[in-house]
C-alpha atoms as a PDB file:
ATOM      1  CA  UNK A   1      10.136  14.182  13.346  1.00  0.00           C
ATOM      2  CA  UNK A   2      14.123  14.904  13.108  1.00  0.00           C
ATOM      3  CA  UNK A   3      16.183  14.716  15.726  1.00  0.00           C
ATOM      4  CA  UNK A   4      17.755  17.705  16.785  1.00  0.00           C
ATOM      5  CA  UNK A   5      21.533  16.676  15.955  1.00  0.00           C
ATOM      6  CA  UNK A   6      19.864  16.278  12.239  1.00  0.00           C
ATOM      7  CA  UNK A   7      21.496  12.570  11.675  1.00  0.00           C
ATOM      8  CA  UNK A   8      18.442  10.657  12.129  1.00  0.00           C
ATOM      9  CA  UNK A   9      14.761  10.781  11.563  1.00  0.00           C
ATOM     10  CA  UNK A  10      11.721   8.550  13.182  1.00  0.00           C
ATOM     11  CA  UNK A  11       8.656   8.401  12.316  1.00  0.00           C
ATOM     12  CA  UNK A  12       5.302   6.315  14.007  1.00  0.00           C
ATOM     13  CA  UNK A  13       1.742   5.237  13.250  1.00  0.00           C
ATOM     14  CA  UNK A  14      -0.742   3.095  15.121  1.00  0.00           C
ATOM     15  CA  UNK A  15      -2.094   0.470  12.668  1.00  0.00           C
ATOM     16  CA  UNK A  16      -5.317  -1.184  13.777  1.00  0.00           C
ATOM     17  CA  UNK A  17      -3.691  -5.026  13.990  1.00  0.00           C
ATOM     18  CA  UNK A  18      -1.813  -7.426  15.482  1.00  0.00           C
ATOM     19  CA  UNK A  19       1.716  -7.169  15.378  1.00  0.00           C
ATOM     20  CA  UNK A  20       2.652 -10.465  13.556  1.00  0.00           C
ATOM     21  CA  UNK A  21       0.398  -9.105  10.613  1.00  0.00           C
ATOM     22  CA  UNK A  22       2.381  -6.012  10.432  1.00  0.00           C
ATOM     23  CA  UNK A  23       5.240  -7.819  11.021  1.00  0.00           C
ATOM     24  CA  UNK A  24       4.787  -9.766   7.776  1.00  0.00           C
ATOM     25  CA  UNK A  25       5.309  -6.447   5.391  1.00  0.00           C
ATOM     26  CA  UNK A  26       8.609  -5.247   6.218  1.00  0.00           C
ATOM     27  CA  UNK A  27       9.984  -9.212   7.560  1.00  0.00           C
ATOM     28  CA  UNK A  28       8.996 -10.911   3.662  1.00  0.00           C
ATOM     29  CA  UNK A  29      10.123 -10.157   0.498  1.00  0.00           C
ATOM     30  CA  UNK A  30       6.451 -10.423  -0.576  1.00  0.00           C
ATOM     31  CA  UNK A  31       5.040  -7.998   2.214  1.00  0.00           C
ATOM     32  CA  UNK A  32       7.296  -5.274   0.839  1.00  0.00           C
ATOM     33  CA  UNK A  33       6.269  -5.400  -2.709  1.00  0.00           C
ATOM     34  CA  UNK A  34       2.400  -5.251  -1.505  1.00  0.00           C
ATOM     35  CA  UNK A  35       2.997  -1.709   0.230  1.00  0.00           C
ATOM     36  CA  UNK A  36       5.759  -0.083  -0.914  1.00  0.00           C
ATOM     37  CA  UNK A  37       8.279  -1.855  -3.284  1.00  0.00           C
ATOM     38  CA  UNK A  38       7.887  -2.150  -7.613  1.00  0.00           C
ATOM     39  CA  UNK A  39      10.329  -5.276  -7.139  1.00  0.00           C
ATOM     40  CA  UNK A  40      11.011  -7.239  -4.254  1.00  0.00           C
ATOM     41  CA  UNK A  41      14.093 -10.020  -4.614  1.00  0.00           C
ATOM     42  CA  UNK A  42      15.953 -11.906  -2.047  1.00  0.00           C
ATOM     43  CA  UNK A  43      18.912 -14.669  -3.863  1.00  0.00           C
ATOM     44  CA  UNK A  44      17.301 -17.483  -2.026  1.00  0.00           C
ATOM     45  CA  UNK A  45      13.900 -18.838  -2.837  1.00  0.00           C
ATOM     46  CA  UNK A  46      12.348 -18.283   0.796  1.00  0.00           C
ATOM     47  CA  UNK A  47      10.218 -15.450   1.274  1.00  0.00           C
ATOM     48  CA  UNK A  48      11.182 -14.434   5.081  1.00  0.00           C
ATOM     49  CA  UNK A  49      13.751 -12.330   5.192  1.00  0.00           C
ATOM     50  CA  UNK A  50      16.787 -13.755   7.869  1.00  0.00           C
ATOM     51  CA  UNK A  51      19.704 -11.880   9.545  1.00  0.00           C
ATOM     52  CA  UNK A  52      22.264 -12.294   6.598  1.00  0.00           C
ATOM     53  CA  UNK A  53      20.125 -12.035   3.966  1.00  0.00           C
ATOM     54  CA  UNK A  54      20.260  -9.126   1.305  1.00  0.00           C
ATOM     55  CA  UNK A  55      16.727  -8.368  -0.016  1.00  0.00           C
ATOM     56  CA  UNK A  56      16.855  -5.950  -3.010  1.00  0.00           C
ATOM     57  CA  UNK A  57      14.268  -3.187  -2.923  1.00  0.00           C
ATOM     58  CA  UNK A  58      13.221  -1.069  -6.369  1.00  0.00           C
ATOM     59  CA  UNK A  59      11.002   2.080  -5.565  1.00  0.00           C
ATOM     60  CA  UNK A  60      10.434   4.305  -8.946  1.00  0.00           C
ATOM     61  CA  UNK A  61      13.619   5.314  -9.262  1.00  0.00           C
ATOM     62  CA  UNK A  62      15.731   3.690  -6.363  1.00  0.00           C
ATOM     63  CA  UNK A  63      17.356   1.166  -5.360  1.00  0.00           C
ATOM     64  CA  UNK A  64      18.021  -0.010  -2.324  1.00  0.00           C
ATOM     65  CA  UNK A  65      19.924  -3.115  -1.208  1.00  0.00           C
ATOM     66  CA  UNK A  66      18.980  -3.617   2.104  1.00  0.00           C
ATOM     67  CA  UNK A  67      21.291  -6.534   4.433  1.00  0.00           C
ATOM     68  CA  UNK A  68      19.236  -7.849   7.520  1.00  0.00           C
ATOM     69  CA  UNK A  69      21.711  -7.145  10.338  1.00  0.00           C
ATOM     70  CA  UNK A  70      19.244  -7.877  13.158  1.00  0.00           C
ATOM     71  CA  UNK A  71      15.908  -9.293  14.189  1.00  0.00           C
ATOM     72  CA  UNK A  72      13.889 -10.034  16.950  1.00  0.00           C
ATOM     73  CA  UNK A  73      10.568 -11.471  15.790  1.00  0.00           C
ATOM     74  CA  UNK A  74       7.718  -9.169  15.803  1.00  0.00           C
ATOM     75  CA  UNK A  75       9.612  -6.564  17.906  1.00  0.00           C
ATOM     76  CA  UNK A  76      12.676  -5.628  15.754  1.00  0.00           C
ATOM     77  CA  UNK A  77      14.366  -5.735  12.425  1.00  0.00           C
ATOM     78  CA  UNK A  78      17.080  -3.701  11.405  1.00  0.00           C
ATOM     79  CA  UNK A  79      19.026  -3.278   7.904  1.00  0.00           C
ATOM     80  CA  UNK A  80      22.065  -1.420   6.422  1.00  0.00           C
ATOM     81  CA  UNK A  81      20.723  -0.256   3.111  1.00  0.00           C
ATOM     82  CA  UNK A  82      22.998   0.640   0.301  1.00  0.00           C
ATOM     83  CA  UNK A  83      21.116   3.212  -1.943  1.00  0.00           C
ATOM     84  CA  UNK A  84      21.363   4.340  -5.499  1.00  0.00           C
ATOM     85  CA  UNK A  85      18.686   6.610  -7.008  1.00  0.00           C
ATOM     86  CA  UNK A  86      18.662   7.718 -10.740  1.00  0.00           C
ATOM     87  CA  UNK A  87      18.657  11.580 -10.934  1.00  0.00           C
ATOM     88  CA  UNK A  88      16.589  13.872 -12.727  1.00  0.00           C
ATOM     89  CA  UNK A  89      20.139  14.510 -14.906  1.00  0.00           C
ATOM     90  CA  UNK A  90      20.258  10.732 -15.572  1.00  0.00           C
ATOM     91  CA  UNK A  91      23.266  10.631 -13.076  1.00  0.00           C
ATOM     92  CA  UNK A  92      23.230   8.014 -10.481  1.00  0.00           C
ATOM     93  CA  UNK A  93      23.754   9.228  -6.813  1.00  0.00           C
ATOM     94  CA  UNK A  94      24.133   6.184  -3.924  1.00  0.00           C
ATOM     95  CA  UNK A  95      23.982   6.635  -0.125  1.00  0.00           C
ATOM     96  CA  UNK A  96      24.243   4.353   2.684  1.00  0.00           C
ATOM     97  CA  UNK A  97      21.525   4.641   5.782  1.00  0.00           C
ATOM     98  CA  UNK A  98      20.271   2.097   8.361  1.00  0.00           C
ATOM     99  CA  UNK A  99      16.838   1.877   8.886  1.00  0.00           C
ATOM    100  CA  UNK A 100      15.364   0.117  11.782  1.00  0.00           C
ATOM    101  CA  UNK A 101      11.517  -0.736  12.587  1.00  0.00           C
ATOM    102  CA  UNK A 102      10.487  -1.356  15.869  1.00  0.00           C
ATOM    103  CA  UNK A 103       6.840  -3.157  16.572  1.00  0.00           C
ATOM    104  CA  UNK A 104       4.856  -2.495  19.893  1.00  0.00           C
ATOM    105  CA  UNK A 105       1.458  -4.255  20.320  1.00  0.00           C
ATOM    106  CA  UNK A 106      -1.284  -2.973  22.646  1.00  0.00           C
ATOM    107  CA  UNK A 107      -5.116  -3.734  23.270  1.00  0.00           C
ATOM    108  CA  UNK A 108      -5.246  -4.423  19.343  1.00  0.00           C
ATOM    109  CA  UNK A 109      -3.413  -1.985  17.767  1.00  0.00           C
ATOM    110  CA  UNK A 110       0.816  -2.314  16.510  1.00  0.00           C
ATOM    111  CA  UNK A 111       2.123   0.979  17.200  1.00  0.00           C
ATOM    112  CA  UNK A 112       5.244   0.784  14.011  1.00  0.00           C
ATOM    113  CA  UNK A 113       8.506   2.895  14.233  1.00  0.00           C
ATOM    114  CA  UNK A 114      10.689   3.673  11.500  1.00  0.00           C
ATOM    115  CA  UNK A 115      13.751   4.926  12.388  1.00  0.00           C
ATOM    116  CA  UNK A 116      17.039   6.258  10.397  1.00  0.00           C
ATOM    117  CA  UNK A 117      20.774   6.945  10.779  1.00  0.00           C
ATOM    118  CA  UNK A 118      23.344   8.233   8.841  1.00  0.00           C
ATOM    119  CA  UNK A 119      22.373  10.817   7.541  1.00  0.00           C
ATOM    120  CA  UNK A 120      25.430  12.920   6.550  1.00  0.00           C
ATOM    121  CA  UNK A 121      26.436  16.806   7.213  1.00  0.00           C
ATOM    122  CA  UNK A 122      26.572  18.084   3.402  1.00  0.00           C
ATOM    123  CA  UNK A 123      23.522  19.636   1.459  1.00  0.00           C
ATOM    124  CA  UNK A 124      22.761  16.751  -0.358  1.00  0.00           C
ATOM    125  CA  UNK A 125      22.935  14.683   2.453  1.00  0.00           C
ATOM    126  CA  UNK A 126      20.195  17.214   3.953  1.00  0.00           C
ATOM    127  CA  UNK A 127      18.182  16.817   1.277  1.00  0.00           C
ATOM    128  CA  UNK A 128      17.583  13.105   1.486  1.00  0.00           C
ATOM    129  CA  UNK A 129      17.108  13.361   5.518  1.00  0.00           C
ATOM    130  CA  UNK A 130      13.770  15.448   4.632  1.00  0.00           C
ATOM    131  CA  UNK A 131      12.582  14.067   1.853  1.00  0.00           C
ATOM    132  CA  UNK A 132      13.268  10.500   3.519  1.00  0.00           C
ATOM    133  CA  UNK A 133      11.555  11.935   6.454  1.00  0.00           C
ATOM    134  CA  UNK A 134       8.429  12.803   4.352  1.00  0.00           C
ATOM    135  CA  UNK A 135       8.842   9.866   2.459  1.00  0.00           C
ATOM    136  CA  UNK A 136       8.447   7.696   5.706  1.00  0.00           C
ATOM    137  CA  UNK A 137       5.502   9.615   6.839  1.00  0.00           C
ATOM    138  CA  UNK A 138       4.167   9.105   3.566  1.00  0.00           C
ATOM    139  CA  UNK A 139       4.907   5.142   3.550  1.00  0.00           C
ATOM    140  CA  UNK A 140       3.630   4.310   6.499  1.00  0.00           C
ATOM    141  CA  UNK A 141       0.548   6.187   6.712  1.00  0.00           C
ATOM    142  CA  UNK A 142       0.311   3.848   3.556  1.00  0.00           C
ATOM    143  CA  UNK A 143       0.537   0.728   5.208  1.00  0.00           C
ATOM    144  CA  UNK A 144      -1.950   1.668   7.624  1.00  0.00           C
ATOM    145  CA  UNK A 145      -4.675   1.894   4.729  1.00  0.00           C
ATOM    146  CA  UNK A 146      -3.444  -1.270   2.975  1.00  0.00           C
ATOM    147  CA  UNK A 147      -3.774  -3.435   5.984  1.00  0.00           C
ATOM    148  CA  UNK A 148      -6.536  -1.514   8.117  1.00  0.00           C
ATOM    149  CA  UNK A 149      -8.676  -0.709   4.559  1.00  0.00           C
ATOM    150  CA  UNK A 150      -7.355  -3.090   2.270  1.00  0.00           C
ATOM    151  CA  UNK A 151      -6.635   0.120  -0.255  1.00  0.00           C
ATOM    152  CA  UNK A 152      -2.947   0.649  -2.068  1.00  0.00           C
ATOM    153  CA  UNK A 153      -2.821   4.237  -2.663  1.00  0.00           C
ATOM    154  CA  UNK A 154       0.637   4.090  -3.664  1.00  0.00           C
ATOM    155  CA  UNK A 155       0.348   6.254  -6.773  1.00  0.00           C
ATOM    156  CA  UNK A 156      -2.254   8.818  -5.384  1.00  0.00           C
ATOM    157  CA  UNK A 157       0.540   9.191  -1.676  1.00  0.00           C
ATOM    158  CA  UNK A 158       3.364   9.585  -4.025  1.00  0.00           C
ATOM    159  CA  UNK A 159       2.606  11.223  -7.230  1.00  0.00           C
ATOM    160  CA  UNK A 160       1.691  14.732  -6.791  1.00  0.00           C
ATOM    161  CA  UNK A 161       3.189  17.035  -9.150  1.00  0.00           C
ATOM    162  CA  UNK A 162       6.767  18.734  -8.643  1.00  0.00           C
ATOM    163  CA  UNK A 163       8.814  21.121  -9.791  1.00  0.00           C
ATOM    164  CA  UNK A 164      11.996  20.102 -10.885  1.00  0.00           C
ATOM    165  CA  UNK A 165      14.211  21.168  -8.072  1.00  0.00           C
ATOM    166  CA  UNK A 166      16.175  19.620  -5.061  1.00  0.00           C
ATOM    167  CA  UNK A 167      15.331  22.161  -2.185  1.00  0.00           C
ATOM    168  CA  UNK A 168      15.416  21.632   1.803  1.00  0.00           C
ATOM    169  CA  UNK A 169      14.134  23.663   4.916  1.00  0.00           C
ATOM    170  CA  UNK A 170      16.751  26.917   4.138  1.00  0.00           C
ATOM    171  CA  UNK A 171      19.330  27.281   7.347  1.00  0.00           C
ATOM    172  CA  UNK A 172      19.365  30.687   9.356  1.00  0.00           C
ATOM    173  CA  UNK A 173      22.539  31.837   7.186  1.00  0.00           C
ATOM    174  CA  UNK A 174      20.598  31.324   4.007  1.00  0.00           C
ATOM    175  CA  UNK A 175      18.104  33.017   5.317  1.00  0.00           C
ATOM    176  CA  UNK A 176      20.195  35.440   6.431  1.00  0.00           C
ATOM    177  CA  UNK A 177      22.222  36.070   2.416  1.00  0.00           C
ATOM    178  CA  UNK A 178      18.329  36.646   1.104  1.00  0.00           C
ATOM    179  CA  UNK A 179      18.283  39.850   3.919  1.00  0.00           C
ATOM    180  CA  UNK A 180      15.851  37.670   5.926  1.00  0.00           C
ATOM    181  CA  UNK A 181      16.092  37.367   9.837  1.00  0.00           C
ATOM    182  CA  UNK A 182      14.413  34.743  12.486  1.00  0.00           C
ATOM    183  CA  UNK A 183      11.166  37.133  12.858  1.00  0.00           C
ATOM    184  CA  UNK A 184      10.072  36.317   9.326  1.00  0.00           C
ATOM    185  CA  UNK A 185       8.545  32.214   8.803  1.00  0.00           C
ATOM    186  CA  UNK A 186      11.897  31.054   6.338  1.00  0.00           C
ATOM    187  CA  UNK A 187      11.511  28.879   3.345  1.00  0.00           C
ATOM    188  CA  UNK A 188      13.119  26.260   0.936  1.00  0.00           C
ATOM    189  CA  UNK A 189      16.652  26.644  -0.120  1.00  0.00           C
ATOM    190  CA  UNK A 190      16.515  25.513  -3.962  1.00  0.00           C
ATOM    191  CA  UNK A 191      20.028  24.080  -3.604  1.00  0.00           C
ATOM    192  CA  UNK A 192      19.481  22.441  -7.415  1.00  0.00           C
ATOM    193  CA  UNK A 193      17.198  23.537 -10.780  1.00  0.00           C
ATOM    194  CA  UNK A 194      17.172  21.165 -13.128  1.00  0.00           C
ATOM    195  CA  UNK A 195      17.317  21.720 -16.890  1.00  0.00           C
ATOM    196  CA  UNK A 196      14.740  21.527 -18.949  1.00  0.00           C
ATOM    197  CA  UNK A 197      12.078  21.136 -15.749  1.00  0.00           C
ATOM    198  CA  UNK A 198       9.228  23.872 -14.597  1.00  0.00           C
ATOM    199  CA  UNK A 199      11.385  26.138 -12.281  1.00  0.00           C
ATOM    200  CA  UNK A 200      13.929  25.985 -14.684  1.00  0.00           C
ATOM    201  CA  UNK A 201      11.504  27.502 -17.434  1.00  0.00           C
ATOM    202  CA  UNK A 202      10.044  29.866 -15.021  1.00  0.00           C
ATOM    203  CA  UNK A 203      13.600  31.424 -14.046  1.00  0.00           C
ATOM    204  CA  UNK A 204      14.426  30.091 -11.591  1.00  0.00           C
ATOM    205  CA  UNK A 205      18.301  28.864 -10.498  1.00  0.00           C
ATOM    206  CA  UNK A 206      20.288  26.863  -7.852  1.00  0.00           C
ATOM    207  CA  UNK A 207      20.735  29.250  -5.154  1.00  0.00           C
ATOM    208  CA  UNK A 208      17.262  31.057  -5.191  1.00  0.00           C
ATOM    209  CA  UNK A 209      14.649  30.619  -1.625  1.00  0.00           C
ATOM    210  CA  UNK A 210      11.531  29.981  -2.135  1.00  0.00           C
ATOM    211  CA  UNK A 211       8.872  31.593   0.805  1.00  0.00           C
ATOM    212  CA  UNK A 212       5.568  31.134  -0.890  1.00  0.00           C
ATOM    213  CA  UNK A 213       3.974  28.024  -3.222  1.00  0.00           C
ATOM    214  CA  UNK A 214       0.633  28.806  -4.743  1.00  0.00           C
ATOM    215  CA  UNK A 215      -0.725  31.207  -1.724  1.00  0.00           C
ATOM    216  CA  UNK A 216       0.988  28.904   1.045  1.00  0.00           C
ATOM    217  CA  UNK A 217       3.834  29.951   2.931  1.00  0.00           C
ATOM    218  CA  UNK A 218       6.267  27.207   2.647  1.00  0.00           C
ATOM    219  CA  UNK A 219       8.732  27.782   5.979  1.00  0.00           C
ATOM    220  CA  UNK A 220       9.524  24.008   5.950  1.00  0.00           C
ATOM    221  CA  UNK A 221      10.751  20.864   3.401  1.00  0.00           C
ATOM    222  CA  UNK A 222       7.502  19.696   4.545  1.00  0.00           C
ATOM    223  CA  UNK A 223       5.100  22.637   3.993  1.00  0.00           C
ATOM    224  CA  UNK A 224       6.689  22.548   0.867  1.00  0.00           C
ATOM    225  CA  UNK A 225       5.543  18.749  -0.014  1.00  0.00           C
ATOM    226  CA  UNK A 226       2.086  19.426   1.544  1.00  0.00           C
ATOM    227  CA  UNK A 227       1.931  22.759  -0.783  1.00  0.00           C
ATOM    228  CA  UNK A 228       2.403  20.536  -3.867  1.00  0.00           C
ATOM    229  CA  UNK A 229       0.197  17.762  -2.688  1.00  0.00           C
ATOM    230  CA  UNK A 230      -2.652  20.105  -2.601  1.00  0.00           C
ATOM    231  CA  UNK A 231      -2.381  20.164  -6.901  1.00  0.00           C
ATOM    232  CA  UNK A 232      -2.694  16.598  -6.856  1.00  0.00           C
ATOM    233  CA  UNK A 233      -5.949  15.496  -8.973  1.00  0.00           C
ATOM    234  CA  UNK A 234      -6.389  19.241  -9.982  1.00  0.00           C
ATOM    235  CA  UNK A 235      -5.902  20.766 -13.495  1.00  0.00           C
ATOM    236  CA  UNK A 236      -2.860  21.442 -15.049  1.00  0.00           C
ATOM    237  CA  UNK A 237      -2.336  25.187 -14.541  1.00  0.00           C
ATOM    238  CA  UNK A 238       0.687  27.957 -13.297  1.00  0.00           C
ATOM    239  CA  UNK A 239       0.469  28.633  -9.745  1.00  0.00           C
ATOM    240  CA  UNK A 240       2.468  31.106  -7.789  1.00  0.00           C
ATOM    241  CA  UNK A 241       5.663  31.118  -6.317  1.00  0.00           C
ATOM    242  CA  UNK A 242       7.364  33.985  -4.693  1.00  0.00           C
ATOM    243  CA  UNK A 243      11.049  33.612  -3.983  1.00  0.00           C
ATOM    244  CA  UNK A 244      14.127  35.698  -3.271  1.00  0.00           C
ATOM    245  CA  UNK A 245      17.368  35.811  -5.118  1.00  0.00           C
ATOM    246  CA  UNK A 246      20.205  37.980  -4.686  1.00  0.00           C
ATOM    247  CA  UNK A 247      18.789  39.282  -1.916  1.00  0.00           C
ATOM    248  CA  UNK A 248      15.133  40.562  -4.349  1.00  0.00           C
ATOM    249  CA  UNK A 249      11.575  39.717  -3.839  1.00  0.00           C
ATOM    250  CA  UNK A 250      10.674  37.940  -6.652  1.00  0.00           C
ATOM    251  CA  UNK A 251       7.171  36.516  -8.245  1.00  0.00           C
ATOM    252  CA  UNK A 252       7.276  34.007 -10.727  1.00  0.00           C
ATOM    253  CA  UNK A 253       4.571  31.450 -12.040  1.00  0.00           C
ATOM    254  CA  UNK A 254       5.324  27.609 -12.394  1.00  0.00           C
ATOM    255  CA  UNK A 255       3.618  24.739 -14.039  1.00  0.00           C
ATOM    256  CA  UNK A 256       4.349  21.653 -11.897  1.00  0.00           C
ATOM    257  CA  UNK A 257       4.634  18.368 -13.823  1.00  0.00           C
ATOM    258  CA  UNK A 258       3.730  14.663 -13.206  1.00  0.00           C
ATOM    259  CA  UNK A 259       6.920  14.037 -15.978  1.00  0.00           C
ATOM    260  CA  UNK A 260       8.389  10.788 -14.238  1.00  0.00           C
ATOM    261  CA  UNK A 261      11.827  12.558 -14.516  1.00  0.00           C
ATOM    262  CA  UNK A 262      11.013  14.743 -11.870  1.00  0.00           C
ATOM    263  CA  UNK A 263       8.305  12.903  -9.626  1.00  0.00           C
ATOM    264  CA  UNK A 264      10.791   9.498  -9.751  1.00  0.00           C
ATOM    265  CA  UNK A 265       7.353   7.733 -10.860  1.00  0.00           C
ATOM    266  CA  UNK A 266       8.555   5.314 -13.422  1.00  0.00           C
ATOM    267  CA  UNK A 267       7.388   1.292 -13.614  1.00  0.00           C
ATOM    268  CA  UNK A 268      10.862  -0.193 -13.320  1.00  0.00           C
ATOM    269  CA  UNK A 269       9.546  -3.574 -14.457  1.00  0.00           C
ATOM    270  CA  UNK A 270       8.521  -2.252 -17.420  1.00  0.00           C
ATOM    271  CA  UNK A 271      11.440   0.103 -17.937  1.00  0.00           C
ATOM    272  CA  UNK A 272      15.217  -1.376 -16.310  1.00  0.00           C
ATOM    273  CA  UNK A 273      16.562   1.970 -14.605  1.00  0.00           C
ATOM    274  CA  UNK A 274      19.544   1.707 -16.677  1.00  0.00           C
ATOM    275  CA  UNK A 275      17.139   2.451 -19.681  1.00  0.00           C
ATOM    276  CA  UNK A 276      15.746   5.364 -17.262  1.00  0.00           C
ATOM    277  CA  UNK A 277      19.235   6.711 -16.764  1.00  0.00           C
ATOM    278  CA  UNK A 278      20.123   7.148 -20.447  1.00  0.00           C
ATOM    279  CA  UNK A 279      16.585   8.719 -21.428  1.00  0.00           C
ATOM    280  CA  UNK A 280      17.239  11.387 -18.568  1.00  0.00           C
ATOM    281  CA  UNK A 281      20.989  11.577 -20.070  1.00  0.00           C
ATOM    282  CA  UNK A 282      19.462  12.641 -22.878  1.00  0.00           C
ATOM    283  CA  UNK A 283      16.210  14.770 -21.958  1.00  0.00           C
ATOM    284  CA  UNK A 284      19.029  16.437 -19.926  1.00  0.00           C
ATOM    285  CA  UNK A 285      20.853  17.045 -23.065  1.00  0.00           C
ATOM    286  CA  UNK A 286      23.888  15.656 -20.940  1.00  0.00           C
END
């Protein structure tokens, strides 16, 4: 969960194994790749990853060039990351975080911690703490079925449908512009609609709150997620969203897309994200 000063997250899960088998997927360049990563490269030929050593991580759309700045084995390993992520727009947006995993092992079972910092104060910033958050819950709940079922899930975790926006859990004053107050459950702040994506041609623009996704109330970045992960698997069709703009009850209907410019699910092996950048440019019409 976040903390309350909002700069870092953590998130746990109890995987049935010992900790040096855990221990393997986030210490090798190779463990990585099998849960979580598209490509996996370190510049030396050894596979364990060593305090100095700069392993470069692609997920989908991101990159993230992650320096080993500490380790203790099979308790501890911490890294700065330097992140870049191709937006829906084609523009390319880096951040820097550090990420730290910390391994307990009792009667059998590795209790795993991922935890973040530096997350910054702006709305983008805010952004990327929940839907890192999310993603975290997301990834290792993932690990626990690759190593406990032998399963990779990756694609059916990840890529629910979306709707083309950048929204966050909507702060008390936002809340407060749309003429709602603390008695009533909140919602997302839709602080970007991209062009050309399902909100967009259903209405909706930057500044608008959503409350409700297809008969949920969606109070939280997370409810939000959990809303859309409910389509997963199901037919292509509009569902309902009710949002406020201007201060006015709205009711629009949305078809959410798997379009990889939106979920971030592209095969960068099979497409360089420089390649992905310029086809966005130009979906984007920018």
């Amino acid at each position: 969960m976040l903390t309350n000063n909002g700069a870092s997250s953590s998130n746990t899960v109890w995987i049935e194994a010992a900790a040096g088998e855990v221990w393997r997927y986030v210490a090798t360049v190779s463990g990585w790749k099998q849960f979580l990563a598209d490509i996996s490269s370190l510049s030396s030929p050894r596979d364990e990853i060593k305090v100095g050593d700069t392993v470069v991580l692609v997920i989908g759309e991101l990159t993230n060039k992650a320096s080993c700045v500490e380790k203790v084995e099979q308790e501890l390993i911490v890294f700065d990351e330097q992140y870049e992520v191709v937006m829906p727009d084609g523009s390319l947006w880096p951040y820097t975080l550090q990420t730290s995993f910390h391994f307990q092992e009792l009667d059998g079972m590795t209790k795993l911690t991922a935890a973040v910092d530096g997350y910054g104060p702006d709305e983008a910033m805010q952004w990327i703490r929940e839907c890192g958050e999310m993603g975290w819950r997301q990834s290792l709940f993932h690990l626990k079925t690759v190593i406990e079922l032998g399963m990779d899930l990756r694609n059916e975790i990840f890529n629910y449908p979306r709707l083309g926006v950048m929204n966050y859990t909507a702060a008390a004053e936002q809340l407060r512009k749309q003429g709602l107050d603390s008695r009533q459950p909140g919602g997302n702040h839709i602080a970007t609609v991209y062009s050309g994506g399902p909100a967009w041609k259903a209405g909706l623009r930057d500044g608008a709150l959503i409350v409700e996704l297809g008969g949920r109330a969606v109070p939280t970045y997370r409810d939000f997620v959990v809303a859309l992960g409910q389509l997963y698997g199901k037919p292509s069709v509009s569902v309902e969203v009710v949002y406020y703009r201007d201060g006015q009850r709205c009711i629009t209907y949305i078809e959410p897309t798997y379009d990889d410019q939106f979920t971030g699910m592209v095969d960068p092996e099979a497409e360089p994200l420089s390649e992905v950048a310029e086809r966005r440019k130009r979906q984007s019409g920018v």
